[in-house]
N, C-alpha and C. Protein backbone atom coordinates (compact mmCIF):
# COMPACT_ATOMS: atom_id res chain seq x y z
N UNK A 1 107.54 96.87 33.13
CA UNK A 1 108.89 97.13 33.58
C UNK A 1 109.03 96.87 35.08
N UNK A 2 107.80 97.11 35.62
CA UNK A 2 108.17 96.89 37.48
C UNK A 2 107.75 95.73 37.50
N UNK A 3 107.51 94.65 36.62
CA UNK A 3 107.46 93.12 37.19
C UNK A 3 108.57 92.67 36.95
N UNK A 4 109.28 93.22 35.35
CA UNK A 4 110.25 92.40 35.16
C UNK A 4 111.46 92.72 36.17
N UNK A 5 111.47 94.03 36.52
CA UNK A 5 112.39 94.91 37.18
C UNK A 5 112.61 94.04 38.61
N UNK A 6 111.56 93.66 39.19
CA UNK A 6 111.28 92.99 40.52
C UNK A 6 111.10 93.85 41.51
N UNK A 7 110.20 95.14 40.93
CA UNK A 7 109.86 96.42 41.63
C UNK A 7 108.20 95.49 42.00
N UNK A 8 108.35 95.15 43.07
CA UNK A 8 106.82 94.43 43.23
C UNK A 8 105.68 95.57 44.00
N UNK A 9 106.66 96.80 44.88
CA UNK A 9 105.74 97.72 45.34
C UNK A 9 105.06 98.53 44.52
N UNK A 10 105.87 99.01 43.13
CA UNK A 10 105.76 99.66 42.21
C UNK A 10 104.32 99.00 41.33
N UNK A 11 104.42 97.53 40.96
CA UNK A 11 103.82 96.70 40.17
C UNK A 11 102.44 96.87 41.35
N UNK A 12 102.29 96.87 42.42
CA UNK A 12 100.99 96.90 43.03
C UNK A 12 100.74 98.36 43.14
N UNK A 13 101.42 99.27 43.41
CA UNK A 13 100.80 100.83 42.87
C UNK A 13 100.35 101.16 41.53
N UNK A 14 100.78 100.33 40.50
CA UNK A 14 100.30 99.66 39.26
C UNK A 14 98.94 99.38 39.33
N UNK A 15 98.60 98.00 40.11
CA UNK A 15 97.45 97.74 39.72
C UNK A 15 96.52 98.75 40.41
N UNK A 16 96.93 99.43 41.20
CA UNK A 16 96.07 100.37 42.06
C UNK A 16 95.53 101.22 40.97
N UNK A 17 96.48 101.92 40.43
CA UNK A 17 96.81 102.89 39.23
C UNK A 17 95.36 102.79 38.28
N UNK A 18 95.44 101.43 37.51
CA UNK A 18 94.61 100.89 36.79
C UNK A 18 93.18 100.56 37.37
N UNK A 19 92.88 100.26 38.59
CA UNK A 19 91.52 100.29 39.17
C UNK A 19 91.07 101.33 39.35
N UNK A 20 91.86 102.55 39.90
CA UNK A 20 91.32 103.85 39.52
C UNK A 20 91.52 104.41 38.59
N UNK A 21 91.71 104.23 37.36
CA UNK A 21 91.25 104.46 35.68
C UNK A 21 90.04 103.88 35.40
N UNK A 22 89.90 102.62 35.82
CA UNK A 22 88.62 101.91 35.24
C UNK A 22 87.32 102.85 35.80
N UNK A 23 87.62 103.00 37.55
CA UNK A 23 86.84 103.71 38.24
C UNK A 23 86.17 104.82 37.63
N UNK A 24 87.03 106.00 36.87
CA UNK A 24 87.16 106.91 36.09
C UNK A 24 86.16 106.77 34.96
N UNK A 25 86.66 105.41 34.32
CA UNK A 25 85.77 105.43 32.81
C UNK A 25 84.58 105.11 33.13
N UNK A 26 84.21 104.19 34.02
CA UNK A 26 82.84 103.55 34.69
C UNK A 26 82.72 103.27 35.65
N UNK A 27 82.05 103.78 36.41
CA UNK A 27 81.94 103.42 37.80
C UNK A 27 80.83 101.86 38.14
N UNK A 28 80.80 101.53 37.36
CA UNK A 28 80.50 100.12 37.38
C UNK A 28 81.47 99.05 38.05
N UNK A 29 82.45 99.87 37.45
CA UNK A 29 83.70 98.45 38.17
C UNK A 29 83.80 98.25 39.04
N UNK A 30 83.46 98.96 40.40
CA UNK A 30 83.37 98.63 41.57
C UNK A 30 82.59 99.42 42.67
N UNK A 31 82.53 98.67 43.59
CA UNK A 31 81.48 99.35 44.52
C UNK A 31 81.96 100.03 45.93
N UNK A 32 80.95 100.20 46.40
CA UNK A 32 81.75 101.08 47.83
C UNK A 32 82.20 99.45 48.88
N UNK A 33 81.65 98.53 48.50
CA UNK A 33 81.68 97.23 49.18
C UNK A 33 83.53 96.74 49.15
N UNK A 34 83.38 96.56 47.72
CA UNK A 34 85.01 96.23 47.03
C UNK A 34 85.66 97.56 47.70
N UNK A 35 85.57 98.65 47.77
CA UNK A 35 86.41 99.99 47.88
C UNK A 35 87.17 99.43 49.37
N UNK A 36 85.74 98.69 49.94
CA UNK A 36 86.50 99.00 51.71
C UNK A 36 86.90 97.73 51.66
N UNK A 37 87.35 96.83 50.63
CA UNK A 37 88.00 95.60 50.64
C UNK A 37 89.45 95.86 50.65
N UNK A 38 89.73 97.08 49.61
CA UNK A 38 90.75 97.42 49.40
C UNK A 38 91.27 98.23 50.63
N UNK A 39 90.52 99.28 50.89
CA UNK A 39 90.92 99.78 52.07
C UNK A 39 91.56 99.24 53.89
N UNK A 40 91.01 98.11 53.59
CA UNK A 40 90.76 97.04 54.38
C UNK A 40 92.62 96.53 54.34
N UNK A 41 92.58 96.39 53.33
CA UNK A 41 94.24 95.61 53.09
C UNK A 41 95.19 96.49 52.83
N UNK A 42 94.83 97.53 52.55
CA UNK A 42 96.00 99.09 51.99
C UNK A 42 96.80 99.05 53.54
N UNK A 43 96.79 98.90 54.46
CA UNK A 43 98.41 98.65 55.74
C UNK A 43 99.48 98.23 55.07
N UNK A 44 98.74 96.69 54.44
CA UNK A 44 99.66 95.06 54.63
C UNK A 44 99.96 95.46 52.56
N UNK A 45 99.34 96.25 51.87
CA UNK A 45 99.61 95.45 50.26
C UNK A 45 99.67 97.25 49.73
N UNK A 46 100.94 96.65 48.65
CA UNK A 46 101.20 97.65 48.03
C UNK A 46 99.85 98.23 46.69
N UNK A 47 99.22 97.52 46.89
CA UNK A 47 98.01 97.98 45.34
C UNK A 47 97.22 96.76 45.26
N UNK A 48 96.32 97.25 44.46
CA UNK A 48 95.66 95.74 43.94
C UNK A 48 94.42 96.72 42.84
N UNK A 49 93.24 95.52 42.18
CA UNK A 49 92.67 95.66 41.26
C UNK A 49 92.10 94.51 41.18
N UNK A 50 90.56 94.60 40.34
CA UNK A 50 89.70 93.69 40.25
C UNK A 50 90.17 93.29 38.94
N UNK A 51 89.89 91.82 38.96
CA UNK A 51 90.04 91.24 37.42
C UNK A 51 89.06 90.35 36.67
N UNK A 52 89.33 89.81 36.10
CA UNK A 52 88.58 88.96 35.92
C UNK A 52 87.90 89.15 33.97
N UNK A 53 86.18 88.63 34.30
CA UNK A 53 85.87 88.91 33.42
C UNK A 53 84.31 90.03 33.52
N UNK A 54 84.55 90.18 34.97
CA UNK A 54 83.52 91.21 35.50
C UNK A 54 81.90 90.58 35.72
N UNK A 55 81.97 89.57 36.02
CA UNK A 55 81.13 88.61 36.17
C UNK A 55 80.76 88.32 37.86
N UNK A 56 82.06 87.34 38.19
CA UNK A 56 81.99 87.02 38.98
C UNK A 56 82.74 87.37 40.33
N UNK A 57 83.60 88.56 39.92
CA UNK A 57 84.31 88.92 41.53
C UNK A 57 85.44 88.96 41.97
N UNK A 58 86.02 89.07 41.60
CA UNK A 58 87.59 88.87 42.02
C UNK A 58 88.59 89.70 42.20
N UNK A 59 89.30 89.66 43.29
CA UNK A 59 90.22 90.58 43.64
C UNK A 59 91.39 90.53 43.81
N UNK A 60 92.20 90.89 43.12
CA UNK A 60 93.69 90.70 43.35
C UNK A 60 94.29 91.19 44.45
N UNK A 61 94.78 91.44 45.35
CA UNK A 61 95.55 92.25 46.12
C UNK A 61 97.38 91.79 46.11
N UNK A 62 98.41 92.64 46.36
CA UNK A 62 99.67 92.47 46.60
C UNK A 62 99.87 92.88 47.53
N UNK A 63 100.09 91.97 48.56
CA UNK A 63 100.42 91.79 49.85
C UNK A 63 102.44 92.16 49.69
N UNK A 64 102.93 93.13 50.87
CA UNK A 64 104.27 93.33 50.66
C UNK A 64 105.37 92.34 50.97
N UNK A 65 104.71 91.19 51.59
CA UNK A 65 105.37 90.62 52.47
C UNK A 65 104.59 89.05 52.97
N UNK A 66 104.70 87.92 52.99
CA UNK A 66 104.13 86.59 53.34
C UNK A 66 103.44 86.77 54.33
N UNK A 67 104.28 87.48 55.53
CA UNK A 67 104.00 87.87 57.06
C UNK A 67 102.55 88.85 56.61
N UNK A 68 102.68 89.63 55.96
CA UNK A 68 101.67 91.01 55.02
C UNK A 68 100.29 89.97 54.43
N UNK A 69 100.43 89.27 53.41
CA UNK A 69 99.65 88.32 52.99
C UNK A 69 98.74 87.82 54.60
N UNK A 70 99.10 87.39 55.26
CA UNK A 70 98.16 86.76 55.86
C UNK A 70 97.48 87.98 56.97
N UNK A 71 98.09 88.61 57.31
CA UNK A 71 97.28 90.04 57.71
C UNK A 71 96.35 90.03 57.14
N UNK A 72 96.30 90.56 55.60
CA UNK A 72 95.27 90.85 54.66
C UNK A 72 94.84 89.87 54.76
N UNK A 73 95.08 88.54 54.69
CA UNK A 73 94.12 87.27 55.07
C UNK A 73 92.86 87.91 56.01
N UNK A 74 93.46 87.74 57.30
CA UNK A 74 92.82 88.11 58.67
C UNK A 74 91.85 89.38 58.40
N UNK A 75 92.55 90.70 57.68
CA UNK A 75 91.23 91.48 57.69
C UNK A 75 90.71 91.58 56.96
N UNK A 76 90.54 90.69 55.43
CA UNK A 76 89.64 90.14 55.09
C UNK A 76 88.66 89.23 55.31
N UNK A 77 88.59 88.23 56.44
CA UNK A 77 88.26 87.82 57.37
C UNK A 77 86.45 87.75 57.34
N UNK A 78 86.87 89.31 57.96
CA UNK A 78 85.91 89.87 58.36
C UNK A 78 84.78 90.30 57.80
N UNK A 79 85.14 90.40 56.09
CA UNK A 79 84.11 91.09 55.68
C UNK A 79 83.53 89.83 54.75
N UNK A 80 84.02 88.40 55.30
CA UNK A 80 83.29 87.29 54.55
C UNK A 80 82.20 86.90 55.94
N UNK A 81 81.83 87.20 56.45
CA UNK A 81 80.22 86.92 57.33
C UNK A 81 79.11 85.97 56.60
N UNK A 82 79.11 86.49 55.27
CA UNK A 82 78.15 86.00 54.58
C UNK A 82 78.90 84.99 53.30
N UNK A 83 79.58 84.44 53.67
CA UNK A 83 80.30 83.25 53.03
C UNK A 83 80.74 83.91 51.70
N UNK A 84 81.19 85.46 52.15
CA UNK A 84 81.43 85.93 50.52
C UNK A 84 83.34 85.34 50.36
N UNK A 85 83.69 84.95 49.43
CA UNK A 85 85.05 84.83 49.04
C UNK A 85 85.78 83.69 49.45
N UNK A 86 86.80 83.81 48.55
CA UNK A 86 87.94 82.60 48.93
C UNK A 86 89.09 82.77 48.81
N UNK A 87 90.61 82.78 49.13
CA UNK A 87 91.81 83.26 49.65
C UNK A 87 92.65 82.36 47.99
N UNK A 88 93.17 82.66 47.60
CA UNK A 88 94.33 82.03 46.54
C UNK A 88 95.50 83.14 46.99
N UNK A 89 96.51 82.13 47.26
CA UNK A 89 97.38 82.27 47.39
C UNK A 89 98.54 82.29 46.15
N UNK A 90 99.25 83.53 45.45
CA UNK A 90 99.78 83.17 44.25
C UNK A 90 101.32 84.21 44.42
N UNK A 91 101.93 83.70 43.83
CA UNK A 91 103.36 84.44 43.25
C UNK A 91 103.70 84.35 42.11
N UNK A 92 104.67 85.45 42.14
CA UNK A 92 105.17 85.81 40.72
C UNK A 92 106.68 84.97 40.17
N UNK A 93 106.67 84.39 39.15
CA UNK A 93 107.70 83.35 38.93
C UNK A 93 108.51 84.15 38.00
N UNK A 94 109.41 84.24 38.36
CA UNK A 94 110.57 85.25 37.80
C UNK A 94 111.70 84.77 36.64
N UNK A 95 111.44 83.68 36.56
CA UNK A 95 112.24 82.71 35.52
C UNK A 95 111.44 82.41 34.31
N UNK A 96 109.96 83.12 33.95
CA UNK A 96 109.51 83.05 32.88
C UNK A 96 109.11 81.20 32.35
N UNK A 97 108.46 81.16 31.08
CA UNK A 97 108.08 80.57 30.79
C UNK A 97 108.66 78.95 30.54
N UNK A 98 108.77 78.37 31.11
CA UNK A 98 109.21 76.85 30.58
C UNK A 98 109.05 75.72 30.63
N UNK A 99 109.56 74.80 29.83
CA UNK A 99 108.90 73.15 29.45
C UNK A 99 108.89 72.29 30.68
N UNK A 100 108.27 71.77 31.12
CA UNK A 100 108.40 70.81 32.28
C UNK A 100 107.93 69.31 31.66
N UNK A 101 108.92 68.47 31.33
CA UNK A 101 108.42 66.82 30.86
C UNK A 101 108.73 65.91 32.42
């Protein structure tokens, strides 16, 4: 309802929501490493959550704002020293699914 709604702060207190459930069931899902990733970007982004297939790493974050996005760029930054990560840049398309010929 808060994606379709275009509640995007809501939809990232969402995924927040859901990373600390997983946290809950197993603390496998993430580490104190990922924790201060998140912490790291909690200024600039309304929520975020790991996805994936729990393999290889990945972190979603929702940045509030473009200007916000690259903040969290920047202080994420920092905690790639050791060539950890890579930046995708993505949005949410609000017009749903359709044919492109």
């Amino acid at each position: 309802e808060a994606l379709l709604g275009g509640d995007f702060d809501r939809f990232g207190a969402l995924l927040t929501r859901t990373r600390m459930l997983y946290r809950l069931m197993c603390e496998g899902t993430t580490s104190e490493f990922i924790e201060s990733l998140f912490a790291a970007a909690a200024p600039y982004s309304s929520g975020g959550k790991c996805v994936g297939a729990g393999g290889g790493g990945f972190v979603m974050i929702m940045a509030r704002s473009t200007r916000d996005a690259e903040r969290v760029r920047e202080r994420l930054k920092e905690y790639s020293w050791r060539g950890l990560g890579e930046f995708y840049d993505f949005a949410i398309d609000t017009r749903g699914l359709r044919e492109i010929l």
